[in-house]
C-alpha atoms as a PDB file:
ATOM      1  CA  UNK A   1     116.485 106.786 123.077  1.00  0.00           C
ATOM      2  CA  UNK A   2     114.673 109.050 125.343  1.00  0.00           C
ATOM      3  CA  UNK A   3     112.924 107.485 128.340  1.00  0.00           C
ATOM      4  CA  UNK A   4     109.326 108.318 126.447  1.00  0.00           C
ATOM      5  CA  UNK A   5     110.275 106.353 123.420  1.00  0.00           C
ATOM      6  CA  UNK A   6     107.334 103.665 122.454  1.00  0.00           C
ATOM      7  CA  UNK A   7     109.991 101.275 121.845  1.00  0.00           C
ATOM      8  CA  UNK A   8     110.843 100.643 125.830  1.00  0.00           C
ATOM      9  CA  UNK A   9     107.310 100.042 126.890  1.00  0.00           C
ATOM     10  CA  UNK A  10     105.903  96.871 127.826  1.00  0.00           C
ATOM     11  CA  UNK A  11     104.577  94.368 125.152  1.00  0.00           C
ATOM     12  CA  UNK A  12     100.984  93.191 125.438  1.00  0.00           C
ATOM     13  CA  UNK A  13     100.050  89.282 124.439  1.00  0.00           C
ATOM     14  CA  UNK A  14      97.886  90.414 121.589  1.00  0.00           C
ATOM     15  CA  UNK A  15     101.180  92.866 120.103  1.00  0.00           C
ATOM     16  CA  UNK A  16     103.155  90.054 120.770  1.00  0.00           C
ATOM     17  CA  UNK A  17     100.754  87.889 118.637  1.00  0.00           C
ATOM     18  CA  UNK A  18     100.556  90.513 115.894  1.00  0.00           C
ATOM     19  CA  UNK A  19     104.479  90.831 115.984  1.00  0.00           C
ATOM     20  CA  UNK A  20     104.969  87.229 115.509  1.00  0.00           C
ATOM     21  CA  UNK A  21     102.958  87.363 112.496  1.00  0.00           C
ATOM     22  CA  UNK A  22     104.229  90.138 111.094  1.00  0.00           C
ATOM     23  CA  UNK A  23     107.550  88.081 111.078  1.00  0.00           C
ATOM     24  CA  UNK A  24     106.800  85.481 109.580  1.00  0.00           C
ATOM     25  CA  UNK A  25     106.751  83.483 113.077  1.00  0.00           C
ATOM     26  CA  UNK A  26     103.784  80.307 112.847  1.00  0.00           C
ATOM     27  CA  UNK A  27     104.626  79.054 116.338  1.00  0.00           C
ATOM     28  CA  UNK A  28     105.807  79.655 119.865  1.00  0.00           C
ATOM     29  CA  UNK A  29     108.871  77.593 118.812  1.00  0.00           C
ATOM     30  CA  UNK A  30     109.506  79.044 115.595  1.00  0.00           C
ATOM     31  CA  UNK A  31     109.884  82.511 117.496  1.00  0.00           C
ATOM     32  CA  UNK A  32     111.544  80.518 120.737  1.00  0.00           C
ATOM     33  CA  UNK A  33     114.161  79.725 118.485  1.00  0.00           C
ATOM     34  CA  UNK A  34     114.637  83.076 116.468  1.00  0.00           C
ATOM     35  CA  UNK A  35     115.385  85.095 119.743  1.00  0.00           C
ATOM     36  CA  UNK A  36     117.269  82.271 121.868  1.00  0.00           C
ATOM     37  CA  UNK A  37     114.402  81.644 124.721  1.00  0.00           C
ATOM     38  CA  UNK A  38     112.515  78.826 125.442  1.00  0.00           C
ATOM     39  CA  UNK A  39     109.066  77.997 124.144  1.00  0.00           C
ATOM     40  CA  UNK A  40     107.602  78.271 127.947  1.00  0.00           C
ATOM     41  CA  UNK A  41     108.721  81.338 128.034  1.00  0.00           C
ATOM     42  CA  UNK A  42     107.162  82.868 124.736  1.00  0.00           C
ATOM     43  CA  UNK A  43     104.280  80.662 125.845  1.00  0.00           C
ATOM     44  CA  UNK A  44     104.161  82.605 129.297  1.00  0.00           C
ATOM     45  CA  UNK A  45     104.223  86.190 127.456  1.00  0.00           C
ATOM     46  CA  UNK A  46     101.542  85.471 125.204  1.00  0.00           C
ATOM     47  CA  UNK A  47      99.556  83.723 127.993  1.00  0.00           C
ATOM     48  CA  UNK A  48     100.106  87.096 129.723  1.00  0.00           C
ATOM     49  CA  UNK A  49     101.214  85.010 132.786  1.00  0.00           C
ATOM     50  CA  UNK A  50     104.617  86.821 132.620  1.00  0.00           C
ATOM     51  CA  UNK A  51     105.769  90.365 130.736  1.00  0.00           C
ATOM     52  CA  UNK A  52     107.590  90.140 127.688  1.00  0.00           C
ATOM     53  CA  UNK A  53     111.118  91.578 128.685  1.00  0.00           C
ATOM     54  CA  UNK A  54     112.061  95.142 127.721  1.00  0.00           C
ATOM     55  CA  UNK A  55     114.781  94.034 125.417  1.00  0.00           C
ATOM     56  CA  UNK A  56     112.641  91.344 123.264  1.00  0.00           C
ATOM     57  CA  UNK A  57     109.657  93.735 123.020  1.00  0.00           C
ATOM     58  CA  UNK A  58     111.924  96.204 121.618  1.00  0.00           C
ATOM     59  CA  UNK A  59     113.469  93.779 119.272  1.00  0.00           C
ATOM     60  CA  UNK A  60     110.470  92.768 117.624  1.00  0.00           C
ATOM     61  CA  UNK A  61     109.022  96.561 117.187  1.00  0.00           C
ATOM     62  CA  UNK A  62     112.991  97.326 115.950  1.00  0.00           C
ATOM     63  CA  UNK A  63     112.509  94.463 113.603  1.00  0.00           C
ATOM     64  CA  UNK A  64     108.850  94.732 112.413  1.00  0.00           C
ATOM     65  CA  UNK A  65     109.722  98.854 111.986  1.00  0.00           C
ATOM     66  CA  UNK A  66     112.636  97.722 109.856  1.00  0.00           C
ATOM     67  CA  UNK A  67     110.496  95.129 107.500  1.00  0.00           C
ATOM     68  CA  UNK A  68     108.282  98.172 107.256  1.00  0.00           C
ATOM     69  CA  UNK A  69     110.655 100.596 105.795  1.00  0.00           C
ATOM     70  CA  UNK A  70     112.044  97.513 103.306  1.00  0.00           C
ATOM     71  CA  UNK A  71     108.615  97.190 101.178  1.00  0.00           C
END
């Protein structure tokens, strides 16, 4: 992946949001426990009090790109 690639930016609360219903994900927990954090910490990212991490933003666009392709 090339440094440009969309993938490695930054996630914003409200893509975050979005992502986590694209998913299938109802609550902070329910996504907490997909991904192996806490539910302050998903609670934190979509507060915007803290960024998401590079690797779980990228996860979730991997993932909601792949349930894109499957329909």
């Amino acid at each position: 992946m090339s440094t440009n690639d969309p993938r490695l930016a930054s996630m914003a609360p409200d893509e975050l949001r979005s992502h986590m219903r694209a998913l299938g994900y109802r609550t902070q927990n329910d996504l907490a426990n997909a991904i192996g954090v806490s539910r302050s910490a998903v609670s934190l990212w979509l507060e915007g009090k803290v960024g998401v991490p590079r690797p779980v933003a990228m996860l979730l666009r991997m993932l909601v790109a792949a349930q894109r392709r499957s329909f």
